[in-house]
N, C-alpha and C. Protein backbone atom coordinates (compact mmCIF):
# COMPACT_ATOMS: atom_id res chain seq x y z
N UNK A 1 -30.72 0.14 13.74
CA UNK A 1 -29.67 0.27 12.76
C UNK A 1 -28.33 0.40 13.47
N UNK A 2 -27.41 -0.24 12.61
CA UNK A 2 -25.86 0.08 13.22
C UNK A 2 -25.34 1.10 12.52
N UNK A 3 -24.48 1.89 13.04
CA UNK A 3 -23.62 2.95 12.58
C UNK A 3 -22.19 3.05 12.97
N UNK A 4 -21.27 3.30 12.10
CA UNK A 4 -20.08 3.03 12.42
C UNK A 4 -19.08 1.95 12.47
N UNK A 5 -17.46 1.86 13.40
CA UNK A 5 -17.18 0.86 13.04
C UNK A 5 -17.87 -0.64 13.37
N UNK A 6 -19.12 -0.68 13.97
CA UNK A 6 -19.53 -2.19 13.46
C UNK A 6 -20.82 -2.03 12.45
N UNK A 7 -21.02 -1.00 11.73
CA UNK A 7 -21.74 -1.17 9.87
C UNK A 7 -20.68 -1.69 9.23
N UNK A 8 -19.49 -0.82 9.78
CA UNK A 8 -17.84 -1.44 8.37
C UNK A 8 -17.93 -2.70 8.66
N UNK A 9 -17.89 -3.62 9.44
CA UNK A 9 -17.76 -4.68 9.76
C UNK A 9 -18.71 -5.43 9.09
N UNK A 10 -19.82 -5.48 9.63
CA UNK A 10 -21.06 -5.89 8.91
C UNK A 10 -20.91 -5.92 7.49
N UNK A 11 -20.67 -4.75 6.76
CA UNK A 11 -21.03 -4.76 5.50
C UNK A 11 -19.38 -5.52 4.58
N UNK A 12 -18.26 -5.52 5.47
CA UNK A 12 -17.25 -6.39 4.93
C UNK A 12 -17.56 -7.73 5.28
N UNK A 13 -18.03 -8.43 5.99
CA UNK A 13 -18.77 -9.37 6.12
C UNK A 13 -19.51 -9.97 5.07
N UNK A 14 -20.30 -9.32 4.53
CA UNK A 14 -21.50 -9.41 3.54
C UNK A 14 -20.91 -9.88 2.23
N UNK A 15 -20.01 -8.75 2.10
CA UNK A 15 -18.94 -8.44 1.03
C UNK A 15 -18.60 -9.75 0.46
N UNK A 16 -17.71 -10.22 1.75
CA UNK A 16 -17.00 -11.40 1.52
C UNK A 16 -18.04 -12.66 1.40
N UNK A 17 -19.21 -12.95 2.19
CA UNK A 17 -20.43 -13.69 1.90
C UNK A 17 -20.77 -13.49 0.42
N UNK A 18 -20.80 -12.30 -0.29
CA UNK A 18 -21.47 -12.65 -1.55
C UNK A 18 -20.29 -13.20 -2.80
N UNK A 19 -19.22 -12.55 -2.53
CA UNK A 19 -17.64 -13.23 -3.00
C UNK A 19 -17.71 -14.93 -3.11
N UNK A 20 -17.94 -14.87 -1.99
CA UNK A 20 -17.43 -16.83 -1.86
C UNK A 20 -19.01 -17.56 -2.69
N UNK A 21 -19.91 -16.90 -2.28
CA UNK A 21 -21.13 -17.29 -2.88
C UNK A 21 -21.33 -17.15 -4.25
N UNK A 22 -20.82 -15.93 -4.87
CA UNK A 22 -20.52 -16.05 -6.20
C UNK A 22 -19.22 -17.15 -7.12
N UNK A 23 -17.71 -16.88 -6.19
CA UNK A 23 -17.22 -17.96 -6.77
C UNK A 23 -17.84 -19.62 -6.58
N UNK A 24 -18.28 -19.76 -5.97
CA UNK A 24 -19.00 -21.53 -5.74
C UNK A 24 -19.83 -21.75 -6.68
N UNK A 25 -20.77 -20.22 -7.06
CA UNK A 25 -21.58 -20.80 -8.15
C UNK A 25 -20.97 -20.63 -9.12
N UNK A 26 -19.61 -20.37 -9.49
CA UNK A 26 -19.33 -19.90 -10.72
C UNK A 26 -18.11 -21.45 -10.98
N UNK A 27 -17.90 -22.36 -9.71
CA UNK A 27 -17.12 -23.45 -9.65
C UNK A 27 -18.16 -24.77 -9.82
N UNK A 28 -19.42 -24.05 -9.40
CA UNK A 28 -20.29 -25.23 -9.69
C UNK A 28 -20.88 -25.49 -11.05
N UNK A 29 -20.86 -24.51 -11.80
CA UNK A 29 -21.21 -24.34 -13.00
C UNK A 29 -20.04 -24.51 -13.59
N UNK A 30 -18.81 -24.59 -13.53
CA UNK A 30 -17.81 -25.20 -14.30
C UNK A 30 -17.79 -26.84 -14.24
N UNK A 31 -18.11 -27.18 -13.68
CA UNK A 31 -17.76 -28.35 -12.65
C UNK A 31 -18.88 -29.47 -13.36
N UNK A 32 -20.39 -28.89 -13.71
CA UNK A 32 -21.36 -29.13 -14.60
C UNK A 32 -20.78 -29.16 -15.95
N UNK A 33 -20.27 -28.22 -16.03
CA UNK A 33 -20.01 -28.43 -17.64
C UNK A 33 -18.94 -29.97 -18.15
N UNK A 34 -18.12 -29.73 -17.14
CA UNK A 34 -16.40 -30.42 -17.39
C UNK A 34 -17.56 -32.14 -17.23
N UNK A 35 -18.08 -31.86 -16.24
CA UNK A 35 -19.22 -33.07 -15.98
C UNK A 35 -20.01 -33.75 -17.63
N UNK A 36 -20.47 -32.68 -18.22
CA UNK A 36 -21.35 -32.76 -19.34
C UNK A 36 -20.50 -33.31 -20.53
N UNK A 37 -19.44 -32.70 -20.79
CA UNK A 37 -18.23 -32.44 -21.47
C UNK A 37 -17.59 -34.17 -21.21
N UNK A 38 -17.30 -34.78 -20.04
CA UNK A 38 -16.89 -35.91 -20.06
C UNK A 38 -17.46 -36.99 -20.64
N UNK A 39 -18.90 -36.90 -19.79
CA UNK A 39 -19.78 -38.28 -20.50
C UNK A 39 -19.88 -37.96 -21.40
N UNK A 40 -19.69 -37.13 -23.02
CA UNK A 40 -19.97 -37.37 -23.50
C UNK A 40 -19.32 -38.77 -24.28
N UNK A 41 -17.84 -39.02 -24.06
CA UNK A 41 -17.12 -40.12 -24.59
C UNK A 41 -16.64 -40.89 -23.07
N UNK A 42 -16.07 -41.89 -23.38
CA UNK A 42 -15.17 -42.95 -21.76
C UNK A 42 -14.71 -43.36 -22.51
N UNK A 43 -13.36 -43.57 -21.54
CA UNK A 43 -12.61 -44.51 -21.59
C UNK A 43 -10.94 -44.23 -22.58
N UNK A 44 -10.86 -45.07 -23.33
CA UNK A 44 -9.67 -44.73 -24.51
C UNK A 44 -10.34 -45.02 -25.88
N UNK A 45 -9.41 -44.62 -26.89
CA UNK A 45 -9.92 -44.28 -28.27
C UNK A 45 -8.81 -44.12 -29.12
N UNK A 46 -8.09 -44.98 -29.92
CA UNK A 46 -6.96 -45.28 -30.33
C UNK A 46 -7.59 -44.33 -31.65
N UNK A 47 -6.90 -43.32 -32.39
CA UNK A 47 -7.10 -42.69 -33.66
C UNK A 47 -6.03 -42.85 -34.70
N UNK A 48 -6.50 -43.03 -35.99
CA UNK A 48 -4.79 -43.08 -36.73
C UNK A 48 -4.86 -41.97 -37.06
N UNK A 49 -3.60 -41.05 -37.52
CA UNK A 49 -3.31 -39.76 -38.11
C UNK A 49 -2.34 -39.88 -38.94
N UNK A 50 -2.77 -39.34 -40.19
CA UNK A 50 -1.55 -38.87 -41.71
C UNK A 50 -1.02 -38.13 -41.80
N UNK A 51 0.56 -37.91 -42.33
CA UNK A 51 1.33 -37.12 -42.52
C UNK A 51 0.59 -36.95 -44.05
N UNK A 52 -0.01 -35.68 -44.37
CA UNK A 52 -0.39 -36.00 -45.97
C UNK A 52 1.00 -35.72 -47.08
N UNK A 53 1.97 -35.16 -46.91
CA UNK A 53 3.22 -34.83 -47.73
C UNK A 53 3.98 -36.11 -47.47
N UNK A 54 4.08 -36.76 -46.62
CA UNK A 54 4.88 -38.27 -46.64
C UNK A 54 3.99 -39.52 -46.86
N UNK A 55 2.96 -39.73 -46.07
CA UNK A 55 1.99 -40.56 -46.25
C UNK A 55 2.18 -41.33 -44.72
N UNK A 56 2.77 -40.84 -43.80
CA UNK A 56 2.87 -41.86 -42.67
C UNK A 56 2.23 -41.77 -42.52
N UNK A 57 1.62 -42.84 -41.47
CA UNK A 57 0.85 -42.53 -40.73
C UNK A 57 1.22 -43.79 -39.19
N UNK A 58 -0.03 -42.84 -37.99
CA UNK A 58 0.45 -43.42 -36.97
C UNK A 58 -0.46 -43.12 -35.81
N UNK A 59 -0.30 -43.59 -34.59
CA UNK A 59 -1.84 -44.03 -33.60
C UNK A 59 -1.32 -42.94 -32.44
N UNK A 60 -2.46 -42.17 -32.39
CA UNK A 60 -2.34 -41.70 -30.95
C UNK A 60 -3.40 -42.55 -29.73
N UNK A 61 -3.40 -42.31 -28.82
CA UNK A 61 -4.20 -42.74 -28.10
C UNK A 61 -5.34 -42.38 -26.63
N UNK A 62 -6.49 -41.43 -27.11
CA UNK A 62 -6.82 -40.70 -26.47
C UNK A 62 -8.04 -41.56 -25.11
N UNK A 63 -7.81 -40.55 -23.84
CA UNK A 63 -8.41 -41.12 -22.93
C UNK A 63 -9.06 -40.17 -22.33
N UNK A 64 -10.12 -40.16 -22.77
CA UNK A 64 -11.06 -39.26 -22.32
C UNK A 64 -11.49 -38.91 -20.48
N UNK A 65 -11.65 -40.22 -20.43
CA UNK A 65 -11.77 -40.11 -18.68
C UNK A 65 -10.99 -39.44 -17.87
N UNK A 66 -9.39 -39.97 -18.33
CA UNK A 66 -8.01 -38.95 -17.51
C UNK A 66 -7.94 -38.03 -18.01
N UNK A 67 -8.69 -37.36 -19.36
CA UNK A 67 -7.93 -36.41 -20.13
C UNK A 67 -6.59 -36.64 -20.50
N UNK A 68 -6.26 -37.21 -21.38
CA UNK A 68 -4.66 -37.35 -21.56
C UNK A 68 -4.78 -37.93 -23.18
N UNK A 69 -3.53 -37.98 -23.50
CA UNK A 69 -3.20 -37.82 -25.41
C UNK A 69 -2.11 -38.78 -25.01
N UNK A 70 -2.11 -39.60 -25.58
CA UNK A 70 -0.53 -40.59 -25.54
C UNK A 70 -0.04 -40.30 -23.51
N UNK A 71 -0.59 -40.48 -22.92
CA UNK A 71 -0.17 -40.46 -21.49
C UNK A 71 -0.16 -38.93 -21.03
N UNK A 72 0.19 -37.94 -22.03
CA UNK A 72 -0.02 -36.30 -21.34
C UNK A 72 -1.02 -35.80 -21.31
N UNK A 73 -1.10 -34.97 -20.33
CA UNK A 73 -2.13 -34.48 -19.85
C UNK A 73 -2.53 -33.76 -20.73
N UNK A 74 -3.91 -33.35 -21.24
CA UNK A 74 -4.98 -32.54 -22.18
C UNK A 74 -5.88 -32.09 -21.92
N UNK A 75 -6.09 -31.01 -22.45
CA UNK A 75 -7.46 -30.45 -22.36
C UNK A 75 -8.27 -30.71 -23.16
N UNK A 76 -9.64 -31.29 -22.21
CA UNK A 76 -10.43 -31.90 -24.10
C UNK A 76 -12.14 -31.03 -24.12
N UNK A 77 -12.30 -30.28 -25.00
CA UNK A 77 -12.95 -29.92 -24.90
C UNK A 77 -14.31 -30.57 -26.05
N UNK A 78 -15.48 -30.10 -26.00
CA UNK A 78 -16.47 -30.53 -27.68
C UNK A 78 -15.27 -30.26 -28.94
N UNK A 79 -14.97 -29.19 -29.04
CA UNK A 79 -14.55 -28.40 -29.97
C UNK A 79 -13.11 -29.19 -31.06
N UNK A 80 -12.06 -29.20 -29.55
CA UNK A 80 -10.59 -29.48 -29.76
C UNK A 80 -10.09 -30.10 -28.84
N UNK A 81 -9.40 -30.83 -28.98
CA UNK A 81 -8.02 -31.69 -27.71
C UNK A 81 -6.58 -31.22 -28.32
N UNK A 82 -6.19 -30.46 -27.13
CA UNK A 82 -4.97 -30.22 -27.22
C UNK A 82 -4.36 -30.66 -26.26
N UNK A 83 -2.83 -30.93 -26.63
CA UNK A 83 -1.69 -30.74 -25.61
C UNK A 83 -0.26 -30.57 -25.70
N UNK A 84 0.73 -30.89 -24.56
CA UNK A 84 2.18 -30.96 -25.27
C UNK A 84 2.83 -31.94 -24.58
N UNK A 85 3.84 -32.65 -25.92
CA UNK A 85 4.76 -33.42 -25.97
C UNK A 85 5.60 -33.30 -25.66
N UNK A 86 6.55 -32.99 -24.68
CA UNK A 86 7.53 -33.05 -24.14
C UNK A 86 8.94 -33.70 -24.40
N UNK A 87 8.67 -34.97 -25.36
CA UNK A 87 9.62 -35.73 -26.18
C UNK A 87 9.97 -35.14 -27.33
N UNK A 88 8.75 -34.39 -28.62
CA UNK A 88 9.26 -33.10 -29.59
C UNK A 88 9.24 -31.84 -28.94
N UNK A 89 8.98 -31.48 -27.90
CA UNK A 89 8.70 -29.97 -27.56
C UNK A 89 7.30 -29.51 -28.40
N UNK A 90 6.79 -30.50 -28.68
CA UNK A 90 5.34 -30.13 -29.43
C UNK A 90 3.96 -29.79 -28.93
N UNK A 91 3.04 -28.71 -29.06
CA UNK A 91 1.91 -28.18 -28.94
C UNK A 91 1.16 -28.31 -30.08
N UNK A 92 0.20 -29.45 -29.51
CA UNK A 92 -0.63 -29.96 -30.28
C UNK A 92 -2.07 -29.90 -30.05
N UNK A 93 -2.88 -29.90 -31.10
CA UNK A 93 -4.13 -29.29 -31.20
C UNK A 93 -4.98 -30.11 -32.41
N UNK A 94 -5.70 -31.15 -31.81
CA UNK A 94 -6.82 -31.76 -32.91
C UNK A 94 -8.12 -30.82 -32.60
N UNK A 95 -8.89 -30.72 -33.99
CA UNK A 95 -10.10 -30.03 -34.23
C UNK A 95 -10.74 -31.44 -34.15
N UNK A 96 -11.96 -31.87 -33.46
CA UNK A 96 -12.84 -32.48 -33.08
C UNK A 96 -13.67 -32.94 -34.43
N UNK A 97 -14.08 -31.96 -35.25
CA UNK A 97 -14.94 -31.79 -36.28
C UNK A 97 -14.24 -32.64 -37.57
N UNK A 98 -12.79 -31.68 -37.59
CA UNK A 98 -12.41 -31.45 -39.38
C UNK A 98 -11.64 -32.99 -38.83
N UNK A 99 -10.89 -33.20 -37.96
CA UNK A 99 -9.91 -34.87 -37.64
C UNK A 99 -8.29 -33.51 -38.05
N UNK A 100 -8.23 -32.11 -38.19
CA UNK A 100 -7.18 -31.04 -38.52
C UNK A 100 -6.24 -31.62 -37.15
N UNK A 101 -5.18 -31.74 -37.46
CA UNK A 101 -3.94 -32.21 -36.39
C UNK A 101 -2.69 -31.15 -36.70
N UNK A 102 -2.53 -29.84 -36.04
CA UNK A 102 -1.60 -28.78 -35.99
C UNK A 102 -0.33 -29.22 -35.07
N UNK A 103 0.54 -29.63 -35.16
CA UNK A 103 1.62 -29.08 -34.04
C UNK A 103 2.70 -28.14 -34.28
N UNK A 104 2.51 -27.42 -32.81
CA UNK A 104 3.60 -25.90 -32.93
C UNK A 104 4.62 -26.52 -32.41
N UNK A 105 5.98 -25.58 -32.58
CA UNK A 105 7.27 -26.51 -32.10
C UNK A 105 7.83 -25.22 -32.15
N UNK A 106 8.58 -25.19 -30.90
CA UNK A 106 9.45 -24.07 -31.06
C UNK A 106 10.63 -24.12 -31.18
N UNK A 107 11.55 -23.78 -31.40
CA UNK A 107 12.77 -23.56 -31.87
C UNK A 107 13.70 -22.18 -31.86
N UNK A 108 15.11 -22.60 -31.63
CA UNK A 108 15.74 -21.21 -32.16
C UNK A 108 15.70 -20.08 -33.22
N UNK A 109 15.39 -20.83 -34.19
CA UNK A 109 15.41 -20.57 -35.72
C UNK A 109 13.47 -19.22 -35.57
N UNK A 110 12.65 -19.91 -34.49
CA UNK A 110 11.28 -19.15 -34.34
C UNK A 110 10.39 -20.36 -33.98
N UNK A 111 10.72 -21.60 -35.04
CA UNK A 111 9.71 -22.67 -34.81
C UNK A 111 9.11 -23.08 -36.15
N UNK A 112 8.05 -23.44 -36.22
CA UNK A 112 7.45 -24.60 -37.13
C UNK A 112 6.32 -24.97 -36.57
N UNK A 113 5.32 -25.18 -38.03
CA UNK A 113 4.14 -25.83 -37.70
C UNK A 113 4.34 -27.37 -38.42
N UNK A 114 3.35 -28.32 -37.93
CA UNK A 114 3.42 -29.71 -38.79
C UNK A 114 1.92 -29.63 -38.92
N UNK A 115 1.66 -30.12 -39.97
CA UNK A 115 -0.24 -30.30 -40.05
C UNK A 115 -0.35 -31.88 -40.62
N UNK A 116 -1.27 -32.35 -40.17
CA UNK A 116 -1.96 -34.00 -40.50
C UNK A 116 -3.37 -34.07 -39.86
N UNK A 117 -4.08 -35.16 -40.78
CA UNK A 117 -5.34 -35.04 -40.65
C UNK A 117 -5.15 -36.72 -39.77
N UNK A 118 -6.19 -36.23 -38.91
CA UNK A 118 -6.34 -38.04 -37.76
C UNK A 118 -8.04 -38.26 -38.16
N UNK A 119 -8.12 -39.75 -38.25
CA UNK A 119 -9.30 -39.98 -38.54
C UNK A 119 -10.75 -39.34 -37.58
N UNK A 120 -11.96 -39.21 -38.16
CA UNK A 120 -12.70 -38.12 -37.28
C UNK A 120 -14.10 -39.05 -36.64
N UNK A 121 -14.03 -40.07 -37.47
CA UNK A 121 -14.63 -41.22 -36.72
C UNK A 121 -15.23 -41.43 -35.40
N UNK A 122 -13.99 -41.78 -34.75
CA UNK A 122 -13.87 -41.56 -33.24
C UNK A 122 -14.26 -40.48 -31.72
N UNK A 123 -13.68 -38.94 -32.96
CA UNK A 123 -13.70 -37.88 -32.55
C UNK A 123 -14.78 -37.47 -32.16
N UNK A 124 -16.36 -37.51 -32.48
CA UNK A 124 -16.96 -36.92 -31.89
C UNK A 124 -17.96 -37.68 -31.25
């Protein structure tokens, strides 16, 4: 048995061995998922979405492979794809399920929500 300053050593050693060994499995198991999570769609996926109080309507264009919404970057999960627009200052958020299209916008005034439904077709 060791005793002293080379146990401290040893056992900070260990320390840090089970650290890195825990984050790797905890990067490899993300890494699986984001994996699982991708195939489930490829490629691009043009969606239309309604203004329901005006009646516009108009195409986003999602790309699952890059993750990206009209060219910005997104997070896409089963659930929801969100992101932000940088041209409205908009934070945007489709529900996967309902085709629900939220964007937050901030402003001086506090901000604003916009809501429209995008077709759900595509979506899952």
């Amino acid at each position: 048995m060791v005793y002293g300053p080379a146990q401290s050593d040893v056992d900070a050693i260990m320390f840090r061995s089970r650290i890195l060994a825990a984050g790797a499995a905890v990067f490899m198991a993300g890494l699986a998922v984001s994996m699982t999570d991708a195939g489930a769609q490829q490629g691009e996926t043009a969606i239309t979405c309604t203004n329901p109080v005006s009646g516009a309507s108009w195409q986003i264009m999602i790309d699952y492979r890059n993750a990206t919404v009209d060219s910005y970057r997104a997070n896409i999960s089963k659930a929801e794809i969100s992101w932000f627009d940088p041209k409205d200052g908009g934070n945007y958020t489709l529900d996967r399920k309902s085709g629900a299209l939220t964007a937050s916008v901030a402003s001086s005034t506090g901000g604003y929500f916009r809501r429209s439904q995008c077709s759900v077709e595509k979506l899952r």
